[in-house]
C-alpha atoms as a PDB file:
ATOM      1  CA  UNK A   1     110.850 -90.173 140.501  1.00  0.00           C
ATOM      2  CA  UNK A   2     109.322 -86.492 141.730  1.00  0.00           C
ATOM      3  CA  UNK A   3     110.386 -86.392 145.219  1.00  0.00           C
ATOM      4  CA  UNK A   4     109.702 -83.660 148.133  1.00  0.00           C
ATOM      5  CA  UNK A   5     113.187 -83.862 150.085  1.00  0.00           C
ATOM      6  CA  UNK A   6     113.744 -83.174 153.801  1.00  0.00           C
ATOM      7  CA  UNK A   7     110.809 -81.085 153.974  1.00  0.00           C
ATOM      8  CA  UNK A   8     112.018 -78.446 156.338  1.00  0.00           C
ATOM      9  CA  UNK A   9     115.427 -78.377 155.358  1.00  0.00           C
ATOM     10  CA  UNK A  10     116.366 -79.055 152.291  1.00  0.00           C
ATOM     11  CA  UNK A  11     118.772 -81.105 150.242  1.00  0.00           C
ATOM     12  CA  UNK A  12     122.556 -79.778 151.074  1.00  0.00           C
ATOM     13  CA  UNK A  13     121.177 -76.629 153.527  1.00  0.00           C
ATOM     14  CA  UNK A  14     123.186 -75.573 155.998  1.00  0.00           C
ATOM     15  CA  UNK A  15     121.983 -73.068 158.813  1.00  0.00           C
ATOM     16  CA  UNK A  16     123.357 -69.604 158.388  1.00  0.00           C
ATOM     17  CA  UNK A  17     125.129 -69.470 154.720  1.00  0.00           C
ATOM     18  CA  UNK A  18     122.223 -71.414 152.935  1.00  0.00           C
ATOM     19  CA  UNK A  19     124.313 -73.206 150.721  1.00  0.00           C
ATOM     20  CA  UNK A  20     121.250 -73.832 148.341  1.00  0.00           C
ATOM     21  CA  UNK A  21     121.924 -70.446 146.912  1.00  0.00           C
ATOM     22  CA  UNK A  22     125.844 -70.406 146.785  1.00  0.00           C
ATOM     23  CA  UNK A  23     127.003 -68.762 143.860  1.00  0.00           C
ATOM     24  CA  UNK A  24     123.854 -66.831 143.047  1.00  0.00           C
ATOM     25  CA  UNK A  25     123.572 -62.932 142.575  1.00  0.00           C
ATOM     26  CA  UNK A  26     120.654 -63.002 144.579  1.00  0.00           C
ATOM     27  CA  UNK A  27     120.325 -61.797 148.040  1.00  0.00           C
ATOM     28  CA  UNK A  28     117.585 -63.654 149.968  1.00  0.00           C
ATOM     29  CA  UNK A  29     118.929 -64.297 153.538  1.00  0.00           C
ATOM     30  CA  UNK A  30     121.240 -61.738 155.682  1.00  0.00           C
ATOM     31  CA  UNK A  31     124.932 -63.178 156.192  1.00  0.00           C
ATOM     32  CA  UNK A  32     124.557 -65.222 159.440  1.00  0.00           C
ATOM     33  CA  UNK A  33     127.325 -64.680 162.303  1.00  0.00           C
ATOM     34  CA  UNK A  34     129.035 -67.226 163.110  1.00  0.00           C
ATOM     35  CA  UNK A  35     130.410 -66.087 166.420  1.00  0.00           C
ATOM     36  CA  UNK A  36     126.718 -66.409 167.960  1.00  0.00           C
ATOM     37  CA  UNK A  37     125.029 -70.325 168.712  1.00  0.00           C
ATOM     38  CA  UNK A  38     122.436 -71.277 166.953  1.00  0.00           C
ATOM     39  CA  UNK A  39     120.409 -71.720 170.029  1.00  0.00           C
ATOM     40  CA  UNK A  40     120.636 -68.042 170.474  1.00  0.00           C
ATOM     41  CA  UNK A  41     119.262 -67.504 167.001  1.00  0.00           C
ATOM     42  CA  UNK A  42     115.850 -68.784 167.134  1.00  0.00           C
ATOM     43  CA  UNK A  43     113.683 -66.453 169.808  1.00  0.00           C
ATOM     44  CA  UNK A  44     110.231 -67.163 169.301  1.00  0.00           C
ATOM     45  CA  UNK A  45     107.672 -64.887 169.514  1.00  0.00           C
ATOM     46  CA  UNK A  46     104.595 -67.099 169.502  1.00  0.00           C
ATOM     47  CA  UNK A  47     101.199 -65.540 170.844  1.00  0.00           C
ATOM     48  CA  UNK A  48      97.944 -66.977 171.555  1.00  0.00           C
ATOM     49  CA  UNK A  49      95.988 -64.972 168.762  1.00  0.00           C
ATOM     50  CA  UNK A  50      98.274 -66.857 166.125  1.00  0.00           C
ATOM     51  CA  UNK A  51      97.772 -69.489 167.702  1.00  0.00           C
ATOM     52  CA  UNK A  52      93.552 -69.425 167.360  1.00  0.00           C
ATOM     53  CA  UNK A  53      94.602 -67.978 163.811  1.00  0.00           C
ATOM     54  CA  UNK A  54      96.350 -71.586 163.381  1.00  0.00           C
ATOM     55  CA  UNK A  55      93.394 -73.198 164.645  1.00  0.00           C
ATOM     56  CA  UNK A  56      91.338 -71.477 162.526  1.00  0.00           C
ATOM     57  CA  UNK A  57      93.014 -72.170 159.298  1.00  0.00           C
ATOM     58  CA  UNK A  58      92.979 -75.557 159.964  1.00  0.00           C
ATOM     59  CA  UNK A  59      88.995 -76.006 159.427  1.00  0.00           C
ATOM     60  CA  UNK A  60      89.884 -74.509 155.808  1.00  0.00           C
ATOM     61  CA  UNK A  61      89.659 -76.722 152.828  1.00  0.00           C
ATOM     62  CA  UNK A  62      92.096 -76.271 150.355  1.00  0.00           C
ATOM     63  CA  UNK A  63      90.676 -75.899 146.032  1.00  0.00           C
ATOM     64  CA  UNK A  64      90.598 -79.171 144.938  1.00  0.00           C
ATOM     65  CA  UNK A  65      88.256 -80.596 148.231  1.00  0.00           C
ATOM     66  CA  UNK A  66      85.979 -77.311 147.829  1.00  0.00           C
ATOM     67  CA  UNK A  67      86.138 -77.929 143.991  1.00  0.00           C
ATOM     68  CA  UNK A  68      85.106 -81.858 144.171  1.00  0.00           C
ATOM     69  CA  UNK A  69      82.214 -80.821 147.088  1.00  0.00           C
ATOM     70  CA  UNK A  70      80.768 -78.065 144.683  1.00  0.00           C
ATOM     71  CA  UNK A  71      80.430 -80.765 141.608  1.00  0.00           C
ATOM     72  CA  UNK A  72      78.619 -83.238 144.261  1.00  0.00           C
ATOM     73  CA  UNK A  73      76.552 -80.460 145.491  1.00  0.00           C
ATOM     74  CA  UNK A  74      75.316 -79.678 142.264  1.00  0.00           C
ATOM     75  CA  UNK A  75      74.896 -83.544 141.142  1.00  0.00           C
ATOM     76  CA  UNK A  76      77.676 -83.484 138.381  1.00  0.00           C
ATOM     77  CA  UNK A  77      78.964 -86.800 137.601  1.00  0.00           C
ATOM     78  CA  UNK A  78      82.024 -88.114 139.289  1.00  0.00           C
ATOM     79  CA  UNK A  79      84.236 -88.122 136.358  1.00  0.00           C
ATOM     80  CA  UNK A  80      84.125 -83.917 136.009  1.00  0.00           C
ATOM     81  CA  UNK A  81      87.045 -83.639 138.600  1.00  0.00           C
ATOM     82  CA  UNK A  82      89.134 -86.225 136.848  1.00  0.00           C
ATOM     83  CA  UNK A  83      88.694 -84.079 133.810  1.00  0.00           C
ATOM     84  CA  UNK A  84      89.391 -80.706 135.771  1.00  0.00           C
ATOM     85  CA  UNK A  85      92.837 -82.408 137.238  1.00  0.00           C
ATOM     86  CA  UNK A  86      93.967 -83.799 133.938  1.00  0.00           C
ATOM     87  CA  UNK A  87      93.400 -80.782 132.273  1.00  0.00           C
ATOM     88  CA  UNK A  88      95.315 -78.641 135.222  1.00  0.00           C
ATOM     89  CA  UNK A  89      98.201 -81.337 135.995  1.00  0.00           C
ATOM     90  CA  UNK A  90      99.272 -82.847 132.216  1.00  0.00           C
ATOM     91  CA  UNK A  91      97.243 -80.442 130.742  1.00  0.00           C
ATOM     92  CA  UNK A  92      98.627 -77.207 132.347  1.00  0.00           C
ATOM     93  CA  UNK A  93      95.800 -74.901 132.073  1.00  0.00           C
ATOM     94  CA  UNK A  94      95.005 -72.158 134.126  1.00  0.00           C
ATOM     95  CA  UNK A  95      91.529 -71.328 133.537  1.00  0.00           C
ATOM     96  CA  UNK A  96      88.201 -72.729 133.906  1.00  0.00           C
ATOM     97  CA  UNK A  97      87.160 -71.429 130.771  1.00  0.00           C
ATOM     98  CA  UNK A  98      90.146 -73.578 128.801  1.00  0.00           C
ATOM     99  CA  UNK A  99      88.520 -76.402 129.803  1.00  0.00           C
ATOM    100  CA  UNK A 100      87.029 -77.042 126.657  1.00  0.00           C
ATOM    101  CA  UNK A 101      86.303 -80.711 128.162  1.00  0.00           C
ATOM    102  CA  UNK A 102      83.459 -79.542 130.511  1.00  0.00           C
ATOM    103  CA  UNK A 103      80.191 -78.239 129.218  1.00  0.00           C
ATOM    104  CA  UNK A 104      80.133 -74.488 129.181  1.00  0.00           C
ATOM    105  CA  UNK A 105      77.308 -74.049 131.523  1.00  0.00           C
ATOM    106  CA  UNK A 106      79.649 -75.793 134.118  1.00  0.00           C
ATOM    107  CA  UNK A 107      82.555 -73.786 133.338  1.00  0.00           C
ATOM    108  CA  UNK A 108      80.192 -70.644 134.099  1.00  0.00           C
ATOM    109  CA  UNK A 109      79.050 -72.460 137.554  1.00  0.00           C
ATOM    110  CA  UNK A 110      83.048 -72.824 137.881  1.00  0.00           C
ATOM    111  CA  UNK A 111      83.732 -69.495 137.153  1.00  0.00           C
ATOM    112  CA  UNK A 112      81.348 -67.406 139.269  1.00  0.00           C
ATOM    113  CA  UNK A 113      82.334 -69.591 142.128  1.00  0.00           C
ATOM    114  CA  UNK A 114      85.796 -70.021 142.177  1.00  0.00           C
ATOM    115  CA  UNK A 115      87.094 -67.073 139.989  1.00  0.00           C
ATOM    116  CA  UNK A 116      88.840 -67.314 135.815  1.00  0.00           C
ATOM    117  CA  UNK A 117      91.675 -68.099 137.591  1.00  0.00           C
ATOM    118  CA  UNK A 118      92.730 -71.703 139.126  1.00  0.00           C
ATOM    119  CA  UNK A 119      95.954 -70.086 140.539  1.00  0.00           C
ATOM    120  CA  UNK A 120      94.698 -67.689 143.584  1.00  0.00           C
ATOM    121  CA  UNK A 121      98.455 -65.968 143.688  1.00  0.00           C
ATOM    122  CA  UNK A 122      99.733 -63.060 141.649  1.00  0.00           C
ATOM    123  CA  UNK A 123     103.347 -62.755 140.344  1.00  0.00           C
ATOM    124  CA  UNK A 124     104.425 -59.617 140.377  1.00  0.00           C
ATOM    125  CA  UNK A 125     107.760 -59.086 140.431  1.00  0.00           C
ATOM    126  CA  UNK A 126     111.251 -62.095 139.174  1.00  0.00           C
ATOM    127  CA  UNK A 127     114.799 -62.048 139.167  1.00  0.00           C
ATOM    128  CA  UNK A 128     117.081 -63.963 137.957  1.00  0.00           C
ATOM    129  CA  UNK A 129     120.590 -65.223 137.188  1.00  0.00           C
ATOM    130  CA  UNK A 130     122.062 -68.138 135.940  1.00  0.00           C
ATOM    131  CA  UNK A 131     120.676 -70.685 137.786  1.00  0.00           C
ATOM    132  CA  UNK A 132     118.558 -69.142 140.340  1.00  0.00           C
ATOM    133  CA  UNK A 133     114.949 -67.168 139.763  1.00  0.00           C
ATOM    134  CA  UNK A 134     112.965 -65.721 142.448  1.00  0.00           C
ATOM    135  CA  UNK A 135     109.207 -64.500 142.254  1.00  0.00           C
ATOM    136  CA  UNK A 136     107.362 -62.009 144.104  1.00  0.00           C
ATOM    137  CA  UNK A 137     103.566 -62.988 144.467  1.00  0.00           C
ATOM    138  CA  UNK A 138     100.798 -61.218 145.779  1.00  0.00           C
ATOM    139  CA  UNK A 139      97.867 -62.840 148.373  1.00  0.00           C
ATOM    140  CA  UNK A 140      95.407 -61.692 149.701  1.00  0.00           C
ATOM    141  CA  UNK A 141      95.358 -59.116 152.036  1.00  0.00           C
ATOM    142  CA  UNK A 142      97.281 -57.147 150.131  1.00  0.00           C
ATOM    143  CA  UNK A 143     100.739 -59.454 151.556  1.00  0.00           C
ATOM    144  CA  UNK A 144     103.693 -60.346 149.698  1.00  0.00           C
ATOM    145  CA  UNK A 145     105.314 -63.571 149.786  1.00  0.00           C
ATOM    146  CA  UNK A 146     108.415 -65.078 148.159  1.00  0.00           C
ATOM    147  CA  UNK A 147     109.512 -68.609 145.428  1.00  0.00           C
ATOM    148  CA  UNK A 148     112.408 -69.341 144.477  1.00  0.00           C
ATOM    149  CA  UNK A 149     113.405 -71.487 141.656  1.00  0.00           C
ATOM    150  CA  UNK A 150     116.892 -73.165 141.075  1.00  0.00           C
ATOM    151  CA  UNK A 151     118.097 -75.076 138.284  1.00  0.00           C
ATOM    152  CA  UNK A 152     120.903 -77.606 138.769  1.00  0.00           C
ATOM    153  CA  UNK A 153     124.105 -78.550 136.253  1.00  0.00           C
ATOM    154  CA  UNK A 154     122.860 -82.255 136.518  1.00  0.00           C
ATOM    155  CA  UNK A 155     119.311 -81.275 134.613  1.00  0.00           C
ATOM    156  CA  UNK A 156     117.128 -81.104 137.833  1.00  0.00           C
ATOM    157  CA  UNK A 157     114.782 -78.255 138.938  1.00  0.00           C
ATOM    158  CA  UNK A 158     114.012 -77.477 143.144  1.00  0.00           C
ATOM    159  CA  UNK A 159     111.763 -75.293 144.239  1.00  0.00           C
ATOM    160  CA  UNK A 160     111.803 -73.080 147.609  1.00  0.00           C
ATOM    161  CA  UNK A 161     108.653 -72.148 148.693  1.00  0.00           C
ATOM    162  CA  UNK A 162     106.882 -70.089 151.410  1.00  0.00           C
ATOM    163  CA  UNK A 163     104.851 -71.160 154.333  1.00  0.00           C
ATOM    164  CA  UNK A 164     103.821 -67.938 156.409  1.00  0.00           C
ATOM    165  CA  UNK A 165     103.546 -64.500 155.498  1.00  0.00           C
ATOM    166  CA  UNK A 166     106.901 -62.927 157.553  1.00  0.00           C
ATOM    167  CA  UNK A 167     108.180 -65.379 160.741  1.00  0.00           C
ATOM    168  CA  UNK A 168     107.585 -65.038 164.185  1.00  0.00           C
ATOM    169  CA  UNK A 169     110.919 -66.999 165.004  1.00  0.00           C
ATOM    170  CA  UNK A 170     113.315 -63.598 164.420  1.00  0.00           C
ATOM    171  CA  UNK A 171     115.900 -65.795 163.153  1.00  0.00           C
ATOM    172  CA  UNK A 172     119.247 -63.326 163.628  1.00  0.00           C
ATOM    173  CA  UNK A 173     120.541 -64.600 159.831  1.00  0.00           C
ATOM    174  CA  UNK A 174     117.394 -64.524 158.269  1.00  0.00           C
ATOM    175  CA  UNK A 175     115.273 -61.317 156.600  1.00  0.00           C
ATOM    176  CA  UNK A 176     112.149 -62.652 156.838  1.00  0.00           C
ATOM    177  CA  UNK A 177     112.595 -62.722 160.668  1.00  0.00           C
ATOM    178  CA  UNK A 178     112.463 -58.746 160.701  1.00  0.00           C
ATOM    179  CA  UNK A 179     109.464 -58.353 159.073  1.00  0.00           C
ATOM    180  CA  UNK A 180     107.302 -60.358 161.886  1.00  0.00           C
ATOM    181  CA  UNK A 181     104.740 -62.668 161.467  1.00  0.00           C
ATOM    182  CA  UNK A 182     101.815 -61.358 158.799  1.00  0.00           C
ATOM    183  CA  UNK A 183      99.824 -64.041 159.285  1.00  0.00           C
ATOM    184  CA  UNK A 184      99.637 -68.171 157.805  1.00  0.00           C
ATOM    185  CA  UNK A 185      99.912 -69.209 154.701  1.00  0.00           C
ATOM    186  CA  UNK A 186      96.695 -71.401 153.484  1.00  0.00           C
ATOM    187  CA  UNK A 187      96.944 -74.557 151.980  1.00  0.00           C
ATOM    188  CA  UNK A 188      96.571 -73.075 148.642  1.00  0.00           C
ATOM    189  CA  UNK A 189      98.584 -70.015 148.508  1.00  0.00           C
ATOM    190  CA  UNK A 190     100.944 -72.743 149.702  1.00  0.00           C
ATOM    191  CA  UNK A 191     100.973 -75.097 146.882  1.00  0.00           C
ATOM    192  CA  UNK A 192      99.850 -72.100 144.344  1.00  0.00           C
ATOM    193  CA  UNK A 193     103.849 -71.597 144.568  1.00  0.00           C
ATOM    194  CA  UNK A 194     104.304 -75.050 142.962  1.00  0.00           C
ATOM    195  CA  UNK A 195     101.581 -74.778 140.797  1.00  0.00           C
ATOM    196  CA  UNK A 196     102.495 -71.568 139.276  1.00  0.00           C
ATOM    197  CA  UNK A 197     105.735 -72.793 137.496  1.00  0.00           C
ATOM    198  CA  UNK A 198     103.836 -76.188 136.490  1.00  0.00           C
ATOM    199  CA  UNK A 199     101.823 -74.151 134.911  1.00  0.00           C
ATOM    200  CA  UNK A 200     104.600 -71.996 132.814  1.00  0.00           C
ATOM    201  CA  UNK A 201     106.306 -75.828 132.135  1.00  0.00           C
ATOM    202  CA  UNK A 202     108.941 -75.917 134.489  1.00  0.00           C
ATOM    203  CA  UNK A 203     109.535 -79.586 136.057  1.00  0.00           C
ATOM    204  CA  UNK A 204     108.694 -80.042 139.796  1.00  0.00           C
ATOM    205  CA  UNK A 205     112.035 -82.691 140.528  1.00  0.00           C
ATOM    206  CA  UNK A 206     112.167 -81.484 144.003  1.00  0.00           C
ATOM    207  CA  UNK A 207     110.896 -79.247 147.335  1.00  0.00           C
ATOM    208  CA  UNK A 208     112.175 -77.646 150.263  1.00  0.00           C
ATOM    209  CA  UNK A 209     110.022 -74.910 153.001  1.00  0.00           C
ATOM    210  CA  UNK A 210     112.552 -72.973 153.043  1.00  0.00           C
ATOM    211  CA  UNK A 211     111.237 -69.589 152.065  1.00  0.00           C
ATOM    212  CA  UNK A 212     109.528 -67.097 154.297  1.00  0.00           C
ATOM    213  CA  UNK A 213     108.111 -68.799 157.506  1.00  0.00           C
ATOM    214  CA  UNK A 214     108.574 -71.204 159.796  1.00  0.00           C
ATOM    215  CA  UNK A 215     106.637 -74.543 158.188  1.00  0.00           C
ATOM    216  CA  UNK A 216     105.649 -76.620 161.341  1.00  0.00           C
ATOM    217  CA  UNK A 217     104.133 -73.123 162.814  1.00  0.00           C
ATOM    218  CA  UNK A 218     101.372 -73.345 160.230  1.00  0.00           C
ATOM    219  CA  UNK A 219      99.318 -76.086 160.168  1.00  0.00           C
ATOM    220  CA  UNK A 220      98.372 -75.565 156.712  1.00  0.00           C
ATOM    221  CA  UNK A 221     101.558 -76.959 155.421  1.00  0.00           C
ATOM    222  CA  UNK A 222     100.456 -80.452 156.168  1.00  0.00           C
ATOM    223  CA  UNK A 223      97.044 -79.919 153.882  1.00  0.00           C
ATOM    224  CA  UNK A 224      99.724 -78.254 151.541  1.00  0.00           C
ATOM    225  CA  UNK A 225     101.714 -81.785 152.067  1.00  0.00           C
ATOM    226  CA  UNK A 226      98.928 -84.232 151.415  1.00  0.00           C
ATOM    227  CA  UNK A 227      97.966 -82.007 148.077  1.00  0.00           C
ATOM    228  CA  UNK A 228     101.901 -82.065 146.641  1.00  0.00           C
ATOM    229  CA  UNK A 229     101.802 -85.871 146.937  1.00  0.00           C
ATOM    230  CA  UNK A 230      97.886 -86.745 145.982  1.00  0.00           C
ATOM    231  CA  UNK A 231      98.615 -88.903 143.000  1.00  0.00           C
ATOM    232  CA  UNK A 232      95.943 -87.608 141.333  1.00  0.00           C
ATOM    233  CA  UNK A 233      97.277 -83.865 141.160  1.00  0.00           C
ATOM    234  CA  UNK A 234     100.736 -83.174 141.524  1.00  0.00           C
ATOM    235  CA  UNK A 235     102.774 -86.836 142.459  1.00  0.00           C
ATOM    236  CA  UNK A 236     104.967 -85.977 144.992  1.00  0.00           C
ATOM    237  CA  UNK A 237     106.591 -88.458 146.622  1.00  0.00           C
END
């Protein structure tokens, strides 16, 4: 069974070494000192402008709602979204236009509204070693974010995704925290992580929000949470 474990931590994480990544020739987190308490570690830097910004991202709808209103707005049979779903989820396609399924005048309607694209993220940039790849991917706003992708001895794939753009939390062991807080993730550029090596074939066995951000900062993560486990796109459990 697919299963999202210990959603802010992770299966086997420990603060400070990030024993996720043990053995890898990637560098994602700065060596934590030990001498120092945790406590110490975590001084938060909250304001009330990302706080409104939180509020505001929470009247957002993520693709799949905006997708399903736009067919009902334009009177197009129920069945469409199944049909958009399958072809994303078992299917794996990426764009509207590939969905040979649909009529073509509704893949147009798709495609001025929504963009080619279903995935709203750009990779630019992986690394890898043996059992470890990380992506770069651009959002919007001209931001950079960070995915990493680890593949385990016993067959099973995990995924460590992103929830804010930088941290606001200035975590002493962690990079991210030096960087500051760019701004919240959305719900999409959330799951568009997860959907991005779906998409190249990879199997989604497991997640962790573990990547840049602080996940219960951003309300968007639980959108992102109820989209990973809607058994109608990707299963989670």
């Amino acid at each position: 069974m697919l299963t999202v474990f210990r959603i802010l931590f992770g299966k086997n994480a420990k603060v400070g070494n990030r024993s996720a990544y043990k053995g890898s020739s990637l560098s994602f987190f700065k060596p934590y000192n030990h001498t120092k308490t945790v406590i110490g570690a975590f001084p938060l830097r909250q304001t009330n402008q990302s706080y409104m910004e939180g509020w505001e991202n929470m009247q957002q709808k993520n693709k799949y709602i905006r997708i399903q209103e736009f067919l009902k707005q334009n009177k197009f049979p129920n069945y469409r979204m199944k049909q958009i779903t399958n072809a994303i989820f078992p299917g794996r396609i990426n764009n509207f236009n590939e969905i040979t399924v649909l009529p073509k005048s509704l893949r147009d309607m798709l495609i001025e509204e929504f963009g080619e694209s279903i995935l709203n993220i750009v990779p630019l940039k992986a690394q890898q070693s043996t059992q470890v790849s990380k992506v770069l991917f651009g959002i919007s706003g001209d931001e950079k974010i960070e995915t990493v992708n680890m593949k385990y001895k016993a067959g099973w794939e995990s995924f460590c995704i992103s929830s804010q753009c930088g941290c606001n939390f200035g975590c002493k062991f962690c990079a991210t925290g030096d960087i500051g807080l760019k701004r919240n993730l959305t719900s999409d550029e959330i799951t568009d992580q997860i959907l991005y090596f779906h998409l190249q074939g990879h199997s989604i066995d497991s997640i962790s929000f573990m990547g840049m951000g602080e996940a219960l900062a951003n309300v968007q993560v639980f959108d992102a949470l109820n989209v990973l486990t809607d058994p109608a796109l990707f299963a989670l459990s």
